[in-house]
C-alpha atoms as a PDB file:
ATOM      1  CA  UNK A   1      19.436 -27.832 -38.572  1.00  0.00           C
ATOM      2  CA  UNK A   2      20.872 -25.947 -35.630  1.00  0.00           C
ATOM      3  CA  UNK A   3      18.739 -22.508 -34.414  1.00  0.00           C
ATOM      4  CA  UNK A   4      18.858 -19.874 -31.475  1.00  0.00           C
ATOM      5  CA  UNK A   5      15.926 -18.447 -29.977  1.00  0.00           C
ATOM      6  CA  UNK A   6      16.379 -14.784 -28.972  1.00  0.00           C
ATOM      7  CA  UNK A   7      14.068 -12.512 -26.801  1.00  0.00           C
ATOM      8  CA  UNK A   8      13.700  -9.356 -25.963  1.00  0.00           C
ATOM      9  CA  UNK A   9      11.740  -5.760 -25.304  1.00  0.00           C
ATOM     10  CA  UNK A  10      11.408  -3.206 -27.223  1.00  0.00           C
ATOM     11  CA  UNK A  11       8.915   0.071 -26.789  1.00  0.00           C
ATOM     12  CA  UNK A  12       7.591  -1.977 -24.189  1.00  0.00           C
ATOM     13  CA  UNK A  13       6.352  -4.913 -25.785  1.00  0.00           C
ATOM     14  CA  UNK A  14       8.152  -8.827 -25.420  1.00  0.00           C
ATOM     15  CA  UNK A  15       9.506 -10.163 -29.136  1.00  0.00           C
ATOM     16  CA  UNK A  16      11.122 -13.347 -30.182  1.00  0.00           C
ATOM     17  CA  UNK A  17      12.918 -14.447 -33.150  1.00  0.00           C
ATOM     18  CA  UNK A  18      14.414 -17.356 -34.148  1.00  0.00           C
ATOM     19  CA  UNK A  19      17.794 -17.504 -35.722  1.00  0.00           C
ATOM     20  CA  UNK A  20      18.425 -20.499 -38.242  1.00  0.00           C
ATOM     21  CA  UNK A  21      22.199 -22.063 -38.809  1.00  0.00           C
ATOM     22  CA  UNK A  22      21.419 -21.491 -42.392  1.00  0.00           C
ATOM     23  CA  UNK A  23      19.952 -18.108 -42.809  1.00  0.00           C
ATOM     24  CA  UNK A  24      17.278 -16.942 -45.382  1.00  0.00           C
ATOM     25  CA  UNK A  25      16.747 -13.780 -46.168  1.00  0.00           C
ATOM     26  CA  UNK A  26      19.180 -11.839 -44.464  1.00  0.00           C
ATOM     27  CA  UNK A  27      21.091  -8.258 -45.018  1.00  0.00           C
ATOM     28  CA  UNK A  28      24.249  -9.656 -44.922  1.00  0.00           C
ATOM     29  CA  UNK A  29      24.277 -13.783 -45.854  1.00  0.00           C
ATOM     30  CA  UNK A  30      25.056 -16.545 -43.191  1.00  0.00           C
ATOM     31  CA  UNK A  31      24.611 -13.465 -40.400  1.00  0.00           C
ATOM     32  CA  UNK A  32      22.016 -11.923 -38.384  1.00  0.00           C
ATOM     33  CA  UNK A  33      22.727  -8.385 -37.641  1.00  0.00           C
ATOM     34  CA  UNK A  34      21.501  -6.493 -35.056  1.00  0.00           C
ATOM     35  CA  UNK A  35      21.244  -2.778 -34.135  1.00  0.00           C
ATOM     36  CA  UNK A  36      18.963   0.061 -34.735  1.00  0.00           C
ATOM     37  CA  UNK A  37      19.420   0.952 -38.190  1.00  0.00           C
ATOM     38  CA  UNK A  38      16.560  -0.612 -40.218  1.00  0.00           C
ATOM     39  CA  UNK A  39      18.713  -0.871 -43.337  1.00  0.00           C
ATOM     40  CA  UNK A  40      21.640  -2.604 -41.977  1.00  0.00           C
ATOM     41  CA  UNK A  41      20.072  -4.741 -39.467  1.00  0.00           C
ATOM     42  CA  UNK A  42      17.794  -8.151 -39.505  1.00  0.00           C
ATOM     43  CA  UNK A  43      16.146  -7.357 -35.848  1.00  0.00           C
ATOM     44  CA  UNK A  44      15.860  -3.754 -35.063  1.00  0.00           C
ATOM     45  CA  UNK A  45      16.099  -2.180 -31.647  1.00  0.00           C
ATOM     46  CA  UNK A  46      14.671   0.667 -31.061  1.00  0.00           C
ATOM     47  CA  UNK A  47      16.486   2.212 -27.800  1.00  0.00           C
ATOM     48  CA  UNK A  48      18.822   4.880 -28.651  1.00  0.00           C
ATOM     49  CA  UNK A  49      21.955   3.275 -26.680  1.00  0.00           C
ATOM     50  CA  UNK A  50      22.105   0.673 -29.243  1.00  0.00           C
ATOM     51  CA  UNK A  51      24.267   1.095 -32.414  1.00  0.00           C
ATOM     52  CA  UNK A  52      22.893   1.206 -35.488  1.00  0.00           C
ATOM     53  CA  UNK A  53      25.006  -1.939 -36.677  1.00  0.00           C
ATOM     54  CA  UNK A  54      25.634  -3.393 -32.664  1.00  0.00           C
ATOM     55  CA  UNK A  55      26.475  -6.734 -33.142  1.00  0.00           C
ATOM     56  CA  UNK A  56      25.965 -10.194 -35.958  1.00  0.00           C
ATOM     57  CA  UNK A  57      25.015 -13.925 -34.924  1.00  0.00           C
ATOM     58  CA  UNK A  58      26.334 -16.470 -36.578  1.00  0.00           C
ATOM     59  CA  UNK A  59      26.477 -20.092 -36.593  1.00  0.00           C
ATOM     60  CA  UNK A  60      30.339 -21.194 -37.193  1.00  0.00           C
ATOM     61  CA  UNK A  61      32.033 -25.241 -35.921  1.00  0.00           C
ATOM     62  CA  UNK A  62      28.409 -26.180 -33.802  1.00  0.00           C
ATOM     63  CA  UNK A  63      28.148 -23.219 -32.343  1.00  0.00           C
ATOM     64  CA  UNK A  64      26.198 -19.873 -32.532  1.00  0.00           C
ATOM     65  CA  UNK A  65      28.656 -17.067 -31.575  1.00  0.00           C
ATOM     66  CA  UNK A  66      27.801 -13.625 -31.155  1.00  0.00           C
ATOM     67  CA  UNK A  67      30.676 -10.523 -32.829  1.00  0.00           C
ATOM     68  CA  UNK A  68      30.767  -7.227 -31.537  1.00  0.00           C
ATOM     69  CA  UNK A  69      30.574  -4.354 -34.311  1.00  0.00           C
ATOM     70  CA  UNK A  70      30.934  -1.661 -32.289  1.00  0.00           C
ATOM     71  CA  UNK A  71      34.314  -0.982 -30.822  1.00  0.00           C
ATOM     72  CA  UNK A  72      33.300   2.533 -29.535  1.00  0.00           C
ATOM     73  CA  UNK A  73      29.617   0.643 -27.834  1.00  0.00           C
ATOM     74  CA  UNK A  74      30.539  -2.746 -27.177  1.00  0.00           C
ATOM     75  CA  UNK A  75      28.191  -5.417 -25.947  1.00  0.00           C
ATOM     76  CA  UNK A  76      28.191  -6.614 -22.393  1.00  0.00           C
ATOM     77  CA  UNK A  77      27.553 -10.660 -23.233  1.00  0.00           C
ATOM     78  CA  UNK A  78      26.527 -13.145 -20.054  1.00  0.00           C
ATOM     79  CA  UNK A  79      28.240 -10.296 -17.283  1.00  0.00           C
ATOM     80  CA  UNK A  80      31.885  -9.902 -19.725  1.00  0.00           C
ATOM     81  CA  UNK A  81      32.124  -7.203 -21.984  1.00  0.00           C
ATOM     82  CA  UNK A  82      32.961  -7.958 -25.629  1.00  0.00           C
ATOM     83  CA  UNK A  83      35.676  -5.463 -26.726  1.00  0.00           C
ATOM     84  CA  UNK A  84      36.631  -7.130 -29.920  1.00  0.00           C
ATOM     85  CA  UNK A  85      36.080 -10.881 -31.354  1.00  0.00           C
ATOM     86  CA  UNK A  86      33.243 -13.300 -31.085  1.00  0.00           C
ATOM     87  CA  UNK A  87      31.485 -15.024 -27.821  1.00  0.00           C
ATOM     88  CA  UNK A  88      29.433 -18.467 -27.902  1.00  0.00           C
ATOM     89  CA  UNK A  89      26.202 -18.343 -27.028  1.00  0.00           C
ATOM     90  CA  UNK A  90      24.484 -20.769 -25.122  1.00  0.00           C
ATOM     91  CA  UNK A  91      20.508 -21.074 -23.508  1.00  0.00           C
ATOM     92  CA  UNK A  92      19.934 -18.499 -20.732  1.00  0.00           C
ATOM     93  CA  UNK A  93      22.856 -16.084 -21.980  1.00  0.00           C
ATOM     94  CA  UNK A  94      22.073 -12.707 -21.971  1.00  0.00           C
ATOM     95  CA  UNK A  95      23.159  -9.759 -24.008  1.00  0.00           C
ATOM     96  CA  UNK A  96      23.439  -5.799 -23.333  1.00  0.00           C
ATOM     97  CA  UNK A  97      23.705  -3.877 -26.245  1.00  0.00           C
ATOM     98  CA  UNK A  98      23.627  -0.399 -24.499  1.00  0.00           C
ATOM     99  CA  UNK A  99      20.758  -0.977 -22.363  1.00  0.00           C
ATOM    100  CA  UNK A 100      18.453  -3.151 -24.192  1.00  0.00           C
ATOM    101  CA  UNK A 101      19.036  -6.982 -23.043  1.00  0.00           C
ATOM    102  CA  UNK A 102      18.276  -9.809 -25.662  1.00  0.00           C
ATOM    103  CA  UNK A 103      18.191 -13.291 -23.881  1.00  0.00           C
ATOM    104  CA  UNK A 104      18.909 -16.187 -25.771  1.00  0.00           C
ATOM    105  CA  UNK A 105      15.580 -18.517 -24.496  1.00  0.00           C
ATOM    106  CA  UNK A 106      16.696 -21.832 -26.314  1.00  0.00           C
ATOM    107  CA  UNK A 107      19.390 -23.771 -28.230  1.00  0.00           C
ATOM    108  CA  UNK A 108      18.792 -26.750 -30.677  1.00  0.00           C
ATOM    109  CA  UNK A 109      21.302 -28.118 -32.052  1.00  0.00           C
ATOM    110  CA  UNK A 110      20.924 -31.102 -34.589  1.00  0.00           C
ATOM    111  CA  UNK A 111      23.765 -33.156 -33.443  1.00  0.00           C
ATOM    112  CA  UNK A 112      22.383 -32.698 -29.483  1.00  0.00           C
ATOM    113  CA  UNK A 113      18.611 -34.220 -30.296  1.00  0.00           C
ATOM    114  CA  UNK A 114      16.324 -35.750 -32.652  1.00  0.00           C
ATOM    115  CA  UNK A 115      13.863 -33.875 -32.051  1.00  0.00           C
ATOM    116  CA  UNK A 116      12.909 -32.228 -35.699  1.00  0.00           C
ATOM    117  CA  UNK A 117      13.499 -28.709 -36.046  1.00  0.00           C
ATOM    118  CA  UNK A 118      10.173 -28.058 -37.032  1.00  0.00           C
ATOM    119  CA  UNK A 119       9.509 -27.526 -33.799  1.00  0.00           C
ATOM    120  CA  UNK A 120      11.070 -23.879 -33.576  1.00  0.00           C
ATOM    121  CA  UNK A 121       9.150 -22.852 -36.940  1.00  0.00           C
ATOM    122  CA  UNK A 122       5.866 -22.646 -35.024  1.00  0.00           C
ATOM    123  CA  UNK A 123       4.482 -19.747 -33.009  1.00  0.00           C
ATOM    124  CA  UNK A 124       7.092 -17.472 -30.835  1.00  0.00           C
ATOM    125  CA  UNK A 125       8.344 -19.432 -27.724  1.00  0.00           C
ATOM    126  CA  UNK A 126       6.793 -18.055 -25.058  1.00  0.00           C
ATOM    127  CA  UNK A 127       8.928 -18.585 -21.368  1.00  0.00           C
ATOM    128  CA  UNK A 128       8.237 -15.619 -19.407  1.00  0.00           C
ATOM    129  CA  UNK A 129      11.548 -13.496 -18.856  1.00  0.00           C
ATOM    130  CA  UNK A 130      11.319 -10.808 -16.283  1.00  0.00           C
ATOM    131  CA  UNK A 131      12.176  -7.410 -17.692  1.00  0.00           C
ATOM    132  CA  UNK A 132      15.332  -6.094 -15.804  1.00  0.00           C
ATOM    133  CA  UNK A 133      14.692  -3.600 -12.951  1.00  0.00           C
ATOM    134  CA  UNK A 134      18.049  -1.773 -13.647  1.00  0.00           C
ATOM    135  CA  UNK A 135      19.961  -1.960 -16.540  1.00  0.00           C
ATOM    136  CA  UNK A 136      22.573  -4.513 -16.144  1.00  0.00           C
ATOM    137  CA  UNK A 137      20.503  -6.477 -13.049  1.00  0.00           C
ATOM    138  CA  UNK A 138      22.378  -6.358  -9.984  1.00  0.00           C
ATOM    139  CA  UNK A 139      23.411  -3.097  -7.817  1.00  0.00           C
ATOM    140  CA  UNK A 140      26.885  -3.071  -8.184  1.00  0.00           C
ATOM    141  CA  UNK A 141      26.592  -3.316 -12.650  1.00  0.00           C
ATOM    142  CA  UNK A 142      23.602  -0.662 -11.914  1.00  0.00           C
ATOM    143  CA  UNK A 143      26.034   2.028 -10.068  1.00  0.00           C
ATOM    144  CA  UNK A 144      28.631   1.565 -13.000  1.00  0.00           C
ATOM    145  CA  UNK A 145      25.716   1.789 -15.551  1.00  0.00           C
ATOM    146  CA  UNK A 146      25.287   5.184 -14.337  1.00  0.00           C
ATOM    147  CA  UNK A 147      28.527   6.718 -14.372  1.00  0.00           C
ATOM    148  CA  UNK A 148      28.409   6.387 -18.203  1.00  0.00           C
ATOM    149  CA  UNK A 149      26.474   8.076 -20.699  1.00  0.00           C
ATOM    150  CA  UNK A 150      25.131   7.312 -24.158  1.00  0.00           C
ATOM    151  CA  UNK A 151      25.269   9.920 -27.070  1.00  0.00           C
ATOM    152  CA  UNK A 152      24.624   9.129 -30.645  1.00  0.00           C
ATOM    153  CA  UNK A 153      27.765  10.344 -33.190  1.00  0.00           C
ATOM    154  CA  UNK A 154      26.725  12.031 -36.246  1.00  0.00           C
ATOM    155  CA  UNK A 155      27.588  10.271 -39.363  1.00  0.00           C
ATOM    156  CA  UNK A 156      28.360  13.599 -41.372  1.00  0.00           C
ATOM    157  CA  UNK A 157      30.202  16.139 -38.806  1.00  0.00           C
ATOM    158  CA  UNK A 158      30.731  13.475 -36.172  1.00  0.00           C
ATOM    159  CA  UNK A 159      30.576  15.235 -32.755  1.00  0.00           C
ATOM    160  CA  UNK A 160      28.211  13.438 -30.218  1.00  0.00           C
ATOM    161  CA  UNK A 161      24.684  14.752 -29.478  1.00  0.00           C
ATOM    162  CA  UNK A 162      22.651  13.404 -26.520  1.00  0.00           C
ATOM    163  CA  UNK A 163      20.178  10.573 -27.448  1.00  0.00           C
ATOM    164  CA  UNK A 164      17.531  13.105 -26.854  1.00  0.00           C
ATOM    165  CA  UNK A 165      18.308  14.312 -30.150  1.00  0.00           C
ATOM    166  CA  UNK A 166      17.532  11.140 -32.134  1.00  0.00           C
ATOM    167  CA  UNK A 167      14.560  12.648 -33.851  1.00  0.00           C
ATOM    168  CA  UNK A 168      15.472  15.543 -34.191  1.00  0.00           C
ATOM    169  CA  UNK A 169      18.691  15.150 -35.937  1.00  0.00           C
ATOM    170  CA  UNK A 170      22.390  16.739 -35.357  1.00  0.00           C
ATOM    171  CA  UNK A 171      22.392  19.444 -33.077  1.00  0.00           C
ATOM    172  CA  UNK A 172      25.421  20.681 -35.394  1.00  0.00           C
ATOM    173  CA  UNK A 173      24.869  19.824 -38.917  1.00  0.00           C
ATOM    174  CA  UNK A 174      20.984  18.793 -38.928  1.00  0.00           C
ATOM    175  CA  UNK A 175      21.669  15.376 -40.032  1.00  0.00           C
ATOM    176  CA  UNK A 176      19.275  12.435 -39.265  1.00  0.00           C
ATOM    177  CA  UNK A 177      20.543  10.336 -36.365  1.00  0.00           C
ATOM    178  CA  UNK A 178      18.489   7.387 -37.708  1.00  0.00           C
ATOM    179  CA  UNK A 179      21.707   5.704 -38.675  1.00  0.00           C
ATOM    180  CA  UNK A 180      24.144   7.140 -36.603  1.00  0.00           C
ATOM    181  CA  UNK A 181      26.391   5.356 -34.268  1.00  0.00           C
ATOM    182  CA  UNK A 182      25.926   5.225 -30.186  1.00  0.00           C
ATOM    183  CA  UNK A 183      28.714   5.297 -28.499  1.00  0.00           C
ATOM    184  CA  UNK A 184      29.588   4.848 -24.735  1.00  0.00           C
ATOM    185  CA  UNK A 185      30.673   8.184 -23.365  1.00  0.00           C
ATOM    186  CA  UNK A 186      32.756   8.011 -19.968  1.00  0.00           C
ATOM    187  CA  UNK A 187      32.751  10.166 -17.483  1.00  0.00           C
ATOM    188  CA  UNK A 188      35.262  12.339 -16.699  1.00  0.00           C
ATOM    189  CA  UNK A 189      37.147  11.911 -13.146  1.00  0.00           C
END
């Protein structure tokens, strides 16, 4: 059995999770989907530039791939950003969604080595992963990181609030933001 190892940040703290090429217990069978909503999503981000349905896993011909969900947010996957389609993953790729960066730490693949995939159902791999200084890691992604905002569109009247406004709810309407979706604003010239 194949499985991905993903790691990440969130509120401060390091988390792993490993992703199987036969999925239990998921929200949406043979995928893993992430973003921030807790009732559409299998790992749950809390930063309020991620969607709240960002992007699935999958495990499809060998490979785990990774699908952008968000056409209006999409993920920035190993430096390229994923407008539309699916991207393989491999160890040491690394994934934006808005500004929170997953890492995929390690890759076993059945075919590739015997050794038993018991070995991933143990504690969470630990490899130490420095957290980014800016956003996307380099200067030159940093200054474009910058010239774009993030605002959160309301499910119900759908005008964009700042993500200051995620628990508070709709500047407009009052609904909760919980589950509504972020999407890359860009600046005007």
């Amino acid at each position: 059995m194949s499985a991905l190892t993903l790691q990440w940040y969130d509120a401060g703290r390091e988390k792993t999770q490993t992703i199987y090429e036969q999925q239990q217990q998921t929200k949406n069978p043979g995928t893993v989907r992430i973003g921030r909503d807790p009732l559409r999503c299998d790992i749950v981000l809390s930063d309020p530039t991620v969607s709240g349905l960002h992007v699935e896993i999958f495990f499809n011909l060998g490979q785990f791939l990774v699908r952008n969900l968000r056409s209006s947010n999409p993920p920035n996957v190993d430096g390229k950003k994923l407008t539309h389609g699916e991207q393989p993953l491999k160890q040491g790729s690394v994934i934006f969604l808005g500004q929170a960066q997953l890492k995929v730490i390690a890759v076993f693949s059945s075919e590739a080595s015997s050794v038993p995939p018991t070995v991933l159902s143990g504690p969470p791999v630990n490899i130490p992963v420095q957290a980014p200084r800016t956003p996307l890691g380099n200067q030159q992604q940093h200054v474009h990181q910058h010239q774009a905002a993030y605002g959160l569109e309301c499910p119900k009247c759908h005008k964009v609030s700042s993500t200051d406004f995620l628990h508070i709810g709709c500047r407009w309407c009052g609904t909760s933001l919980a589950a509504a979706a972020s999407v890359l604003v860009e600046p005007k010239n």
